[in-house]
N, C-alpha and C. Protein backbone atom coordinates (compact mmCIF):
# COMPACT_ATOMS: atom_id res chain seq x y z
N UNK A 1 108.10 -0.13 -67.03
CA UNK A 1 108.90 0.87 -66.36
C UNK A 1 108.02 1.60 -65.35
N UNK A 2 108.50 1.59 -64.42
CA UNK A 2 107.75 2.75 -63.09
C UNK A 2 108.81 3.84 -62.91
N UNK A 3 107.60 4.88 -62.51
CA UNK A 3 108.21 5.97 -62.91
C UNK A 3 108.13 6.76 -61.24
N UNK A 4 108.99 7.04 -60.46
CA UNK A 4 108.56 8.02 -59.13
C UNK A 4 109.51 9.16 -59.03
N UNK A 5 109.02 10.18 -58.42
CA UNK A 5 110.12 11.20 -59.02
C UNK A 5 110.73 11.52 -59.54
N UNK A 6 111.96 11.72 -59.77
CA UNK A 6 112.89 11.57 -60.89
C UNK A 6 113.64 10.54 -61.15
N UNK A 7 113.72 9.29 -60.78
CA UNK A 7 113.82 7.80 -60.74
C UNK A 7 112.92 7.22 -62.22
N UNK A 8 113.34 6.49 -62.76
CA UNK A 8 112.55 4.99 -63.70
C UNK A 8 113.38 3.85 -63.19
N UNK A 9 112.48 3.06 -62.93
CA UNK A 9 112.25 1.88 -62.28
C UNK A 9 112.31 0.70 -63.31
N UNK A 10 113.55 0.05 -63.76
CA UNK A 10 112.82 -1.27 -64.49
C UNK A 10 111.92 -2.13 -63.94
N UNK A 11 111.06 -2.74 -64.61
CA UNK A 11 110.13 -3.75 -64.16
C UNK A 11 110.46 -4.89 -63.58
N UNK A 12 111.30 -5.12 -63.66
CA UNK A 12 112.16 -6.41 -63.25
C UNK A 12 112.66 -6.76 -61.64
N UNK A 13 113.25 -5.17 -61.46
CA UNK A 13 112.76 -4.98 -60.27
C UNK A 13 111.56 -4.88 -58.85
N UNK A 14 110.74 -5.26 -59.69
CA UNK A 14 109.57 -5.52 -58.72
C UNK A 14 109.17 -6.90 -59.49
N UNK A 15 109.44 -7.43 -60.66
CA UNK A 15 108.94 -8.89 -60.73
C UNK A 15 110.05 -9.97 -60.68
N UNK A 16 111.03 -9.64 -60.52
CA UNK A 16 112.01 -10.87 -60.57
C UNK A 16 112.10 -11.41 -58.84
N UNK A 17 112.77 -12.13 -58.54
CA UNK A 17 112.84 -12.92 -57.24
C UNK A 17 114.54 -12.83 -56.75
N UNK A 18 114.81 -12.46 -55.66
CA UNK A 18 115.76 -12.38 -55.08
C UNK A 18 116.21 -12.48 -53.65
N UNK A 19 117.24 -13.47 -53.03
CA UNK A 19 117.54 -12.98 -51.83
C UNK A 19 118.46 -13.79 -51.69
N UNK A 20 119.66 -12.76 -51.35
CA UNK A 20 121.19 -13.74 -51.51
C UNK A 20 121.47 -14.79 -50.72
N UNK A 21 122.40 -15.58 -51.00
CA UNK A 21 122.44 -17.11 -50.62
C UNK A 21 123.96 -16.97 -50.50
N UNK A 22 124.42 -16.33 -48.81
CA UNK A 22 125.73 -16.16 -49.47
C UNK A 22 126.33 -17.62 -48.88
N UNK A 23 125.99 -18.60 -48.74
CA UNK A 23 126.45 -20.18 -48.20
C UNK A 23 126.40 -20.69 -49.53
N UNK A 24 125.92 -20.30 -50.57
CA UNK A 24 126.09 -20.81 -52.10
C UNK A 24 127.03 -20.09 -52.70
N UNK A 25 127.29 -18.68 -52.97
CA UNK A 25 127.93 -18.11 -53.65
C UNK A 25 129.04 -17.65 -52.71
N UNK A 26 128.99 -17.48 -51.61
CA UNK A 26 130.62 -17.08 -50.76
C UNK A 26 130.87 -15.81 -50.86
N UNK A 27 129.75 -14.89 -51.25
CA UNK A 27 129.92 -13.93 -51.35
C UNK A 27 130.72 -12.94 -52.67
N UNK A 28 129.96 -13.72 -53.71
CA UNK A 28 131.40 -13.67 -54.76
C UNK A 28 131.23 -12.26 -55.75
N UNK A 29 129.78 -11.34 -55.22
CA UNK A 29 130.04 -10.05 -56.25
C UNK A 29 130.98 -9.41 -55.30
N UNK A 30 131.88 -9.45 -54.79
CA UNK A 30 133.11 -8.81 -53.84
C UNK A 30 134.26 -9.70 -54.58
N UNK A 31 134.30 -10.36 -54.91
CA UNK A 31 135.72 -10.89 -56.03
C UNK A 31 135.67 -10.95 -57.35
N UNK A 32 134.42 -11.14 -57.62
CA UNK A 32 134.51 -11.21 -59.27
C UNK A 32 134.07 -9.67 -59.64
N UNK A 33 134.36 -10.05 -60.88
CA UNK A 33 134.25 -8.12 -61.81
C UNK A 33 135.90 -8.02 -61.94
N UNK A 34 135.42 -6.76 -63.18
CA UNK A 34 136.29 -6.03 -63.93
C UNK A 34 136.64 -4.76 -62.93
N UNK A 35 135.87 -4.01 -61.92
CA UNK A 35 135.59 -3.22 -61.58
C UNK A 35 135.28 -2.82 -60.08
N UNK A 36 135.75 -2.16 -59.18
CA UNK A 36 135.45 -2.15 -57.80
C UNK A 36 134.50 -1.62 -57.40
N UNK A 37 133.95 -1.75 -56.31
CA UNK A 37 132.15 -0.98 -56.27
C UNK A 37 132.14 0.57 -56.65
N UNK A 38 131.55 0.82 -57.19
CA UNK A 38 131.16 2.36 -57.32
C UNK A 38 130.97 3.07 -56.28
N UNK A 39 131.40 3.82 -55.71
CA UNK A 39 131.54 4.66 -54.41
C UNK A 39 131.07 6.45 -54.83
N UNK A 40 130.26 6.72 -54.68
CA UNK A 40 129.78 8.05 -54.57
C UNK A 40 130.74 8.87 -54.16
N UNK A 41 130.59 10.36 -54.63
CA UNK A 41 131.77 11.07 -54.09
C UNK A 41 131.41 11.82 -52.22
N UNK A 42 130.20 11.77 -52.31
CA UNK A 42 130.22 11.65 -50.59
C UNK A 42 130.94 10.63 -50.07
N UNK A 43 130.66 9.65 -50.57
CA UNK A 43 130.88 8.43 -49.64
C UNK A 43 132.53 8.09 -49.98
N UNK A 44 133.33 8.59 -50.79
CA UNK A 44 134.41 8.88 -50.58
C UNK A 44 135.02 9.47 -49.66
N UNK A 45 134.69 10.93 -49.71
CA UNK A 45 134.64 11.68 -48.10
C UNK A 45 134.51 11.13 -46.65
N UNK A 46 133.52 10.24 -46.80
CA UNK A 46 132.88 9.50 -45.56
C UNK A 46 134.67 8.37 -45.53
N UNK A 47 134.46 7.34 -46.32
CA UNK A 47 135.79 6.37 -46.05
C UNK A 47 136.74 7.45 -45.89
N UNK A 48 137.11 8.21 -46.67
CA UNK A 48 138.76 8.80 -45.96
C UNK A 48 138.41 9.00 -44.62
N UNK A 49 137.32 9.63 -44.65
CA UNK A 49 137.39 9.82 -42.51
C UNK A 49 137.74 8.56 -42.12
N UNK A 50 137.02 7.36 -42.57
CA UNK A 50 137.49 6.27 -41.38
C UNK A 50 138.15 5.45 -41.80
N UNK A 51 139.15 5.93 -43.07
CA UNK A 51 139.77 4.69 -43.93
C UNK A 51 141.02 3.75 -42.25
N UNK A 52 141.17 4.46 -41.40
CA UNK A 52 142.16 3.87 -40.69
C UNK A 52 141.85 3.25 -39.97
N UNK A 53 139.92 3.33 -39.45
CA UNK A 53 139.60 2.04 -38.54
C UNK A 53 139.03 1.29 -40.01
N UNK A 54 138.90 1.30 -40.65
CA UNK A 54 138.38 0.45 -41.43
C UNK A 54 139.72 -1.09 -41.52
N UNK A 55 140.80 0.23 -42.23
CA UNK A 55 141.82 -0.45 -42.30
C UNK A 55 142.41 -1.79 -41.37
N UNK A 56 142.26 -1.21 -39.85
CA UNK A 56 141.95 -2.19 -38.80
C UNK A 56 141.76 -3.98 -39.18
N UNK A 57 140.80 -4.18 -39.55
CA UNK A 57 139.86 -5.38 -39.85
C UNK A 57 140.52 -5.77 -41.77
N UNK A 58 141.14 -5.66 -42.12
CA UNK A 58 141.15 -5.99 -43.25
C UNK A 58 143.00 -7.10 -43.39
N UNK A 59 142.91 -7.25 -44.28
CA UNK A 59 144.31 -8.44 -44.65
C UNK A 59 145.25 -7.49 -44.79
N UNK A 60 146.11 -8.13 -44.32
CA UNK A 60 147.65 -7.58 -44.77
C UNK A 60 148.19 -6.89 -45.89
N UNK A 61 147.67 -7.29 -47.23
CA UNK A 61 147.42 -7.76 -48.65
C UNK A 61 146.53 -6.05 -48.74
N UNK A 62 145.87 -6.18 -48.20
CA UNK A 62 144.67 -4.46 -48.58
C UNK A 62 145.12 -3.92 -47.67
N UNK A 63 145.49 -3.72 -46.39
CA UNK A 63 146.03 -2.76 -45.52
C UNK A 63 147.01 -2.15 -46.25
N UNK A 64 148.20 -3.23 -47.36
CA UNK A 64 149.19 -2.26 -47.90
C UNK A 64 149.10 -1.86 -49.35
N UNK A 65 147.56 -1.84 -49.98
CA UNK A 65 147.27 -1.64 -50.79
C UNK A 65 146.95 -0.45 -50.55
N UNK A 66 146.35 -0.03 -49.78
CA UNK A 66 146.04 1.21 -48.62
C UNK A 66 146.97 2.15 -48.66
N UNK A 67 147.92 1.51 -47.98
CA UNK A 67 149.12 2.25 -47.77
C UNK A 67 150.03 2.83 -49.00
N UNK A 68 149.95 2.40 -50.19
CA UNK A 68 151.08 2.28 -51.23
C UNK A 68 150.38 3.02 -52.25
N UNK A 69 148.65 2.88 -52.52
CA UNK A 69 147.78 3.68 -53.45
C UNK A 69 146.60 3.58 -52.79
N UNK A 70 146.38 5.14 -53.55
CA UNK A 70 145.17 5.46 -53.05
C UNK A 70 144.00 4.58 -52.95
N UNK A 71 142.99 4.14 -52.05
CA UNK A 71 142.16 2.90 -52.52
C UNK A 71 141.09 3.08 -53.39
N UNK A 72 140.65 3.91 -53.57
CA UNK A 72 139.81 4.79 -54.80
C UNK A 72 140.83 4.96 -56.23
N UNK A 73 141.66 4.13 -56.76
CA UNK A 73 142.46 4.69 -57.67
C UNK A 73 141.89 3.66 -58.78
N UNK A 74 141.05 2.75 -58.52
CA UNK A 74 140.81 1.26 -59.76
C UNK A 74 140.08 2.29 -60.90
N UNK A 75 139.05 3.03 -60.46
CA UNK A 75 138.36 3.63 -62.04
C UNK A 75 138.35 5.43 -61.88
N UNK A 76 137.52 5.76 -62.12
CA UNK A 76 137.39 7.26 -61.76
C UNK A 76 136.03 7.41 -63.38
N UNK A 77 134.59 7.76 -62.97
CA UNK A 77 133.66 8.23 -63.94
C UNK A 77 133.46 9.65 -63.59
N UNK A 78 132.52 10.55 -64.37
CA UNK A 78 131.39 11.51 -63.98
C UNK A 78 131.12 10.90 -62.82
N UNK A 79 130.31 10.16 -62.85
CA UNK A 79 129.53 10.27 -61.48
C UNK A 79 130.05 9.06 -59.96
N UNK A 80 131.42 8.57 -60.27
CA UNK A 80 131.77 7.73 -59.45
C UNK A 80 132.84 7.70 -59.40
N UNK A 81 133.50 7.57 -58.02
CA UNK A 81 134.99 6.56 -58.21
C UNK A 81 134.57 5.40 -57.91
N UNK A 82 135.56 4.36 -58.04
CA UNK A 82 135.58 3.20 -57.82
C UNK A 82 136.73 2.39 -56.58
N UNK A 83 136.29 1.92 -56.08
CA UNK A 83 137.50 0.71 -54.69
C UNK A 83 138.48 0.06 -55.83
N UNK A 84 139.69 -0.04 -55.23
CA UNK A 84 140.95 -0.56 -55.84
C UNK A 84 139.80 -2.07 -55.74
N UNK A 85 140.90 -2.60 -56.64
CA UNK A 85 140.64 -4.19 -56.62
C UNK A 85 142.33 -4.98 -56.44
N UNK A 86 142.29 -6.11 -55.80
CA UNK A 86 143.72 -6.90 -56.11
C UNK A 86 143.75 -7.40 -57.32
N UNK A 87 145.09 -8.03 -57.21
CA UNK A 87 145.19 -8.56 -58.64
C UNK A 87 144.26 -9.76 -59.33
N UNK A 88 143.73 -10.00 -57.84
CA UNK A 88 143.05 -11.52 -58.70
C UNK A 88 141.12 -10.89 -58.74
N UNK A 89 141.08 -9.86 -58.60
CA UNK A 89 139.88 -9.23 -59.00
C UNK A 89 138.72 -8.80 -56.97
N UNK A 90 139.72 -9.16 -56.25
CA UNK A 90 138.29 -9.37 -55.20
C UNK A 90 138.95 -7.56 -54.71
N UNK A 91 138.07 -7.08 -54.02
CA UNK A 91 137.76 -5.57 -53.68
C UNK A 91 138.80 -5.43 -52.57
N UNK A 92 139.22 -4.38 -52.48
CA UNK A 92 140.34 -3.96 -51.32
C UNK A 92 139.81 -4.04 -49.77
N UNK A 93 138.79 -4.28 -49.99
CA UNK A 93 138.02 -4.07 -48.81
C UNK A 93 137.29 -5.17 -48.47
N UNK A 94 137.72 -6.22 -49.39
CA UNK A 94 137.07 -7.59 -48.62
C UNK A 94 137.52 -8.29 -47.62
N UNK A 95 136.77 -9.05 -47.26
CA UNK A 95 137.04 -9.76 -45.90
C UNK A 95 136.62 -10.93 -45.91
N UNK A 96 137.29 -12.05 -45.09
CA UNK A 96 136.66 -13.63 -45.35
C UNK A 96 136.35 -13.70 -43.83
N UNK A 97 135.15 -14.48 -43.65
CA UNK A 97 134.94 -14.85 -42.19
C UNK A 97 135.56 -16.06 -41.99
N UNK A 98 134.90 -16.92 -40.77
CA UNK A 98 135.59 -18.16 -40.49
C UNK A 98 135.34 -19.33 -41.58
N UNK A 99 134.23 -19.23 -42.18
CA UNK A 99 133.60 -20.48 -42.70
C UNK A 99 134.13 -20.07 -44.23
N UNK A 100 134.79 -19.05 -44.90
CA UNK A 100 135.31 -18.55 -45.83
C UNK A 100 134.31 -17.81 -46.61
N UNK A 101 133.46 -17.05 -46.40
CA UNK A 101 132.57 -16.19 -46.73
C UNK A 101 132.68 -14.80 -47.24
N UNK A 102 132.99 -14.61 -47.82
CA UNK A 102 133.35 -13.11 -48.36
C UNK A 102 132.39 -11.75 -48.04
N UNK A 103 132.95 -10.98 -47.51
CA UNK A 103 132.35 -10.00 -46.35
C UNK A 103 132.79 -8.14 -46.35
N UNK A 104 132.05 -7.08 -46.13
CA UNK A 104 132.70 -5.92 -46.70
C UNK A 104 132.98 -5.16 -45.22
N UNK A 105 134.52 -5.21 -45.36
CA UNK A 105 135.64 -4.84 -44.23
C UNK A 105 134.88 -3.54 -43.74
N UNK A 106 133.96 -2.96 -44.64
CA UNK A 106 133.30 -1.49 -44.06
C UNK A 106 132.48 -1.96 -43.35
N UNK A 107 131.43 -3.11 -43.91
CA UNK A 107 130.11 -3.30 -42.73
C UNK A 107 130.29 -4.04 -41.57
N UNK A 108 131.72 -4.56 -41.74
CA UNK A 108 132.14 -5.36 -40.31
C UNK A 108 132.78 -3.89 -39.66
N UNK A 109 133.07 -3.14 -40.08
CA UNK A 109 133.55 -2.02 -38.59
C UNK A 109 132.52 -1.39 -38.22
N UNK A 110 131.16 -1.36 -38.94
CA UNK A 110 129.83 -0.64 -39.22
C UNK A 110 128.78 -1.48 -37.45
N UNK A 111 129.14 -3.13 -38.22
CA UNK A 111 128.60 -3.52 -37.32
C UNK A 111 128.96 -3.86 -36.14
N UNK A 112 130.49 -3.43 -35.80
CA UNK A 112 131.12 -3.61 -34.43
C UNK A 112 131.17 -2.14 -33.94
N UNK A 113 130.27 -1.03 -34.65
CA UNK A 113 129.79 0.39 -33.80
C UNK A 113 131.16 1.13 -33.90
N UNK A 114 132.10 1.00 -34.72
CA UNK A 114 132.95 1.88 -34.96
C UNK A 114 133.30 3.12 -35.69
N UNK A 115 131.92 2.67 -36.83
CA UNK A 115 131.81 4.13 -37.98
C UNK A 115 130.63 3.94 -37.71
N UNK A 116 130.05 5.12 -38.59
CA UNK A 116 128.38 4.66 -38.49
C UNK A 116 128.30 4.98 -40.20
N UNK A 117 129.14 4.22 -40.76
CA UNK A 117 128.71 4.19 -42.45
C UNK A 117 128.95 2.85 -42.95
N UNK A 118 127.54 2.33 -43.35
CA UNK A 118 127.43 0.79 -43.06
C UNK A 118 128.09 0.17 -44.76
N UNK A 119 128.00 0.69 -45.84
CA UNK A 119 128.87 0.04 -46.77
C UNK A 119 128.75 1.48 -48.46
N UNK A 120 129.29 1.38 -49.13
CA UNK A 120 128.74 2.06 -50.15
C UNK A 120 127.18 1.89 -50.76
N UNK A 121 126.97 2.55 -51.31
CA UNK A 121 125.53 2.61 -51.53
C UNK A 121 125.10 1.34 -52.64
N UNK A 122 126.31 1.78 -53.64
CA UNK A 122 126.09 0.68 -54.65
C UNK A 122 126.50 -0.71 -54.20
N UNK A 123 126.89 -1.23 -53.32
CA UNK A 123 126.92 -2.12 -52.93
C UNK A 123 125.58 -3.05 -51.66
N UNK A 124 125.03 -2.16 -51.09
CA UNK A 124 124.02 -2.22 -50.23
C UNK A 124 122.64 -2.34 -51.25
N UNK A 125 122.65 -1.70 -52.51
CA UNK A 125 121.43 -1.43 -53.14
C UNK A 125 121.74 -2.84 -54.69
N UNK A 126 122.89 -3.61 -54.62
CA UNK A 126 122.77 -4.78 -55.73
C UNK A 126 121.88 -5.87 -55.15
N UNK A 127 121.20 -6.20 -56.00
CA UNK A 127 121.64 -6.28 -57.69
C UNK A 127 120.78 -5.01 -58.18
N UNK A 128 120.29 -4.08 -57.92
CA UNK A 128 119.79 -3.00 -58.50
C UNK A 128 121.32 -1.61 -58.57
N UNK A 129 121.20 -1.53 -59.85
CA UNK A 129 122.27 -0.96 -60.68
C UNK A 129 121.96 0.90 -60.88
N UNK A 130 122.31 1.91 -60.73
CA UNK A 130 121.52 3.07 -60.52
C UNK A 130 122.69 3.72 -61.69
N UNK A 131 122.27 4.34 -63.02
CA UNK A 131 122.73 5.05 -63.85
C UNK A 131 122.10 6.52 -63.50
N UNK A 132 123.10 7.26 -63.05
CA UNK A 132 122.11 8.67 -63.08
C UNK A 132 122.56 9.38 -64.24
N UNK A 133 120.98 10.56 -64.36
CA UNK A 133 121.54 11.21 -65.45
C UNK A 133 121.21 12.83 -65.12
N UNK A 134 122.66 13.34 -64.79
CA UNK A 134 122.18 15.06 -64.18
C UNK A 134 121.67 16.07 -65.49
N UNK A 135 122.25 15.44 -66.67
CA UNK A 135 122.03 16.78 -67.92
C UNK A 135 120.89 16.37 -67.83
N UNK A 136 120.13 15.18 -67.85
CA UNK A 136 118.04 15.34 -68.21
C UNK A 136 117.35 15.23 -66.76
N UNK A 137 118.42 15.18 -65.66
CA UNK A 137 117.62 15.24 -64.80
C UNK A 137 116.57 13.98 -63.67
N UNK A 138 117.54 12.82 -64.26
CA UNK A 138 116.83 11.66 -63.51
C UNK A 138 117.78 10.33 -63.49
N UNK A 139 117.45 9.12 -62.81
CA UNK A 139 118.46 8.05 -62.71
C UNK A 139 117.35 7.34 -63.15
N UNK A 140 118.47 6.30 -63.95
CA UNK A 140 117.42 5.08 -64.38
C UNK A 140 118.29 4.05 -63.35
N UNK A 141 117.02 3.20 -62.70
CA UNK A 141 117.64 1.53 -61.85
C UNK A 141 117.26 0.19 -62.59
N UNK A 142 118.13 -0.27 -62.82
CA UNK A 142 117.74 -1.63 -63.49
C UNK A 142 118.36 -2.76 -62.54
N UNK A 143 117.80 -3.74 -62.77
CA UNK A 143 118.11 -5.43 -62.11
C UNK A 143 119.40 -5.58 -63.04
N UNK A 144 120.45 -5.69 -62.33
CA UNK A 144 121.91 -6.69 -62.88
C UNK A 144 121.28 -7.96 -62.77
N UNK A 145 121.27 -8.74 -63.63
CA UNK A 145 121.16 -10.31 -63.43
C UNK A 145 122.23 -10.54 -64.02
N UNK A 146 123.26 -11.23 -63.10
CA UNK A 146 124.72 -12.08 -63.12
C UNK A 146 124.41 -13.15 -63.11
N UNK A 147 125.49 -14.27 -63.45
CA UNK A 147 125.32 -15.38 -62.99
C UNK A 147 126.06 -16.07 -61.46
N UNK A 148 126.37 -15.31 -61.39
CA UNK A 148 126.82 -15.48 -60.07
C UNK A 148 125.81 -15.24 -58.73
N UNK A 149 124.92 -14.87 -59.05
CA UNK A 149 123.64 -14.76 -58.35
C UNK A 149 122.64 -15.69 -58.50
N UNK A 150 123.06 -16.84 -59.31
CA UNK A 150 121.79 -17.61 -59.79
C UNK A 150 121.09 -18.49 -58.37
N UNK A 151 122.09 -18.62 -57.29
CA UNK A 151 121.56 -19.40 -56.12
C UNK A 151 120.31 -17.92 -55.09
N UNK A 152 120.62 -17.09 -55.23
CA UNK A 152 119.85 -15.88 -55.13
C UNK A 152 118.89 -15.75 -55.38
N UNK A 153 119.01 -16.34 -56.93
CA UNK A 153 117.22 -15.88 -58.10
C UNK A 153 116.30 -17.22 -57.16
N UNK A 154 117.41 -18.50 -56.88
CA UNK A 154 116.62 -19.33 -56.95
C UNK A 154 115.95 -19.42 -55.39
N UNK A 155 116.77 -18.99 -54.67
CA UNK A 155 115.99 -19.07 -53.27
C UNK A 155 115.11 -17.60 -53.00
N UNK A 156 115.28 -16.91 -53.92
CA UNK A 156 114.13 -15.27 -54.16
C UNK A 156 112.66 -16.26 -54.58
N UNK A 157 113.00 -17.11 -55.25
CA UNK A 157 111.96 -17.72 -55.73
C UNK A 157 110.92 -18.25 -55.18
N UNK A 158 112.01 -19.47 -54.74
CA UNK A 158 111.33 -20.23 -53.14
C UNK A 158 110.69 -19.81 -52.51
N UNK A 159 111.08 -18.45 -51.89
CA UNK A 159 110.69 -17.71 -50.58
C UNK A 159 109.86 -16.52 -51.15
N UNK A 160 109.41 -16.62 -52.65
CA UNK A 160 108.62 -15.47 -53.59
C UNK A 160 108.66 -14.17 -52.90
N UNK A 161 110.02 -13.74 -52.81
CA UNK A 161 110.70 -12.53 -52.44
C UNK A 161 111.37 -11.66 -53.63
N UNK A 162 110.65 -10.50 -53.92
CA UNK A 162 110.97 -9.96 -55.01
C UNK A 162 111.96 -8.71 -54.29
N UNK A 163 112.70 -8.32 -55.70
CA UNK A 163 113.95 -7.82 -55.64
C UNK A 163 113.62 -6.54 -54.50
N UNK A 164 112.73 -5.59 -54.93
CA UNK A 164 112.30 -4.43 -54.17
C UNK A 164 111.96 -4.85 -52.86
N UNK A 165 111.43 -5.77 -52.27
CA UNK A 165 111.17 -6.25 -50.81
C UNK A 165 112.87 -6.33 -50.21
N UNK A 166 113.50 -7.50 -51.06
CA UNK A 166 114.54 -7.57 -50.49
C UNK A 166 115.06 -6.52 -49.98
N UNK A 167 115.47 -5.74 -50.94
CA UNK A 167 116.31 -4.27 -50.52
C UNK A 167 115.69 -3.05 -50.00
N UNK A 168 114.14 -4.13 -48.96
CA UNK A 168 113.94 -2.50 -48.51
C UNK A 168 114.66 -1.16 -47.78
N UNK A 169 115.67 -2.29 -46.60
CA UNK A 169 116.23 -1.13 -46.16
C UNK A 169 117.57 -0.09 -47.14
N UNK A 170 117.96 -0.81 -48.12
CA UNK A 170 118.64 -0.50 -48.77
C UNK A 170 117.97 1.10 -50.09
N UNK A 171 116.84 0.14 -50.57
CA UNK A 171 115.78 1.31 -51.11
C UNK A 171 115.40 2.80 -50.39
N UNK A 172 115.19 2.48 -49.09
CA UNK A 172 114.68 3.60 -48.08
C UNK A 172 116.21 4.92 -47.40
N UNK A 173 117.28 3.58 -47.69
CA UNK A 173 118.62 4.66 -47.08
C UNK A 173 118.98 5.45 -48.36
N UNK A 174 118.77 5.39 -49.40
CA UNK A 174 119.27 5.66 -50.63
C UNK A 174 117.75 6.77 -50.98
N UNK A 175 116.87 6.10 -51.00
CA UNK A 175 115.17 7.26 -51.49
C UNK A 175 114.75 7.71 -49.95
N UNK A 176 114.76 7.08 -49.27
CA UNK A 176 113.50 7.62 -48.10
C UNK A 176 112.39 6.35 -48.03
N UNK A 177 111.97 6.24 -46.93
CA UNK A 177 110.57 5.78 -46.88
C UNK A 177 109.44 5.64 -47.48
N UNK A 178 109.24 7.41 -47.90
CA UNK A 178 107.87 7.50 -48.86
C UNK A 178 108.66 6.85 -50.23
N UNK A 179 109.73 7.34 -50.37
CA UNK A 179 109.86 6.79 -51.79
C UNK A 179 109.47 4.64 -51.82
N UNK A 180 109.79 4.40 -50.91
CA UNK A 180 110.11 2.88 -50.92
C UNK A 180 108.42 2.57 -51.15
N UNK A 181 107.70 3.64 -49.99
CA UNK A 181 106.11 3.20 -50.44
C UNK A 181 105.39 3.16 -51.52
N UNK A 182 105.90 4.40 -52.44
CA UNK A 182 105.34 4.48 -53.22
C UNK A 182 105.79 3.49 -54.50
N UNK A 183 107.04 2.60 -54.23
CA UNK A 183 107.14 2.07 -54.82
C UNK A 183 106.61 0.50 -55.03
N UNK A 184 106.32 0.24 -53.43
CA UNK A 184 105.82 -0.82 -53.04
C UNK A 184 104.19 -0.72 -53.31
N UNK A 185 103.69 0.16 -53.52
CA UNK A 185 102.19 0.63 -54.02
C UNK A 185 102.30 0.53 -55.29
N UNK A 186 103.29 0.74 -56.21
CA UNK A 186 103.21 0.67 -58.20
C UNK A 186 103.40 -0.51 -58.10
N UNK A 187 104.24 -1.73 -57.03
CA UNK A 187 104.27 -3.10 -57.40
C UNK A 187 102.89 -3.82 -57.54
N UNK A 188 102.36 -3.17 -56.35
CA UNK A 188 100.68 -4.09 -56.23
C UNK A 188 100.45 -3.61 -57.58
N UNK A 189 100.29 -2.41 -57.97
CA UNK A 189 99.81 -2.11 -59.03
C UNK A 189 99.86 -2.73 -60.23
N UNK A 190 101.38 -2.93 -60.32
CA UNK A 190 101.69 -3.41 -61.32
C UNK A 190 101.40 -4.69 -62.17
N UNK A 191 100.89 -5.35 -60.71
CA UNK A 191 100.59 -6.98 -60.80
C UNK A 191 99.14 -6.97 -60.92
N UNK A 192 98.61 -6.31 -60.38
CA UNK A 192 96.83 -6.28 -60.47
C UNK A 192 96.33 -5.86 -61.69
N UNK A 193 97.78 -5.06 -62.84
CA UNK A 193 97.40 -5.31 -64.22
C UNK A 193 97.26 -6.17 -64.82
N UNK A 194 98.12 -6.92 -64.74
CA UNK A 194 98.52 -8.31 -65.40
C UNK A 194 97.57 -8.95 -65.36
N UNK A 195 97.41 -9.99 -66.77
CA UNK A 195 96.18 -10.49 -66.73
C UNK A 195 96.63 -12.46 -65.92
């Protein structure tokens, strides 16, 4: 476990191998699950501002999912709501490209300069999973290993790209910079223990 501010770090996260393969998997943590991404309650705020260009770019099918219920209505925690899901499990907010690729209707309006809020957090920061805890005062992050990621583990491998590299920019929009360094400094560390 690494420990930086009020963060713990599973280990796994700096030793496992990752980097998505979405020409293998099609993009499939956006259809499969019980559950729609976890959306922060800022970042709730943030989509209602642009739920209507978002809306724009999305299927027929989620535009009137939109329209009929709220799209935040699939879960509701302490510390999260959650994106509707359809019936057959994929996110209200997905999107297929040409080649049938599964894609998030937020980061395609993100990246055609229409919002400037590029996807939920918990979605930008998987497979790292963030449990916070406000009564003691800290979040624990652990590695989700799915199997639906297994073409991921295996080309993380290949390309001996560990999970924390992958998601630097994802690490740094969520902690900051220094945080990402100092985390990328406990990795060396971590390994220069090892015998």
């Amino acid at each position: 476990m690494i420990a930086i501010d009020d963060v713990l770090i599973a280990n796994d996260i700096v030793e496992k191998k990752f980097v998505c393969n979405l020409i293998a998997c099609k993009g499939a943590c956006c259809w499969v699950g019980d559950y729609g991404a976890p959306v922060l309650p800022k970042e709730v705020k943030i989509l209602d501002q642009y739920i209507d260009i978002i809306r724009e770019g999305l299927s027929d099918e989620s535009k009137k999912m939109i329209d009929n219920w709220d799209w935040k209505d699939k879960f509701t925690s302490d510390q999260w709501d959650g994106a509707a899901l359809h019936p057959d499990g994929s996110c209200v907010f997905l999107i297929k490209n040409e080649i049938g690729i599964s894609m998030c209707g937020i980061e395609k309006a993100y990246n055609e300069g229409k919002i400037d809020f590029k996807k939920p957090l918990s979605c930008h920061l998987y497979p790292i999973r963030v449990n916070r805890n406000p009564e003691l005062g800290f979040e624990a992050w652990n590695y989700d290993e799915w199997d639906i990621c297994s073409a991921a583990c295996s080309l993380g491998n290949e390309l001996k790209v560990p999970v924390y590299k992958f998601l630097k920019e994802a690490i740094i929009r969520a902690k900051g910079e220094e945080f990402y360094d100092q985390l990328a400094e406990a990795a060396e560390h971590h390994f220069s223990e090892k015998p």
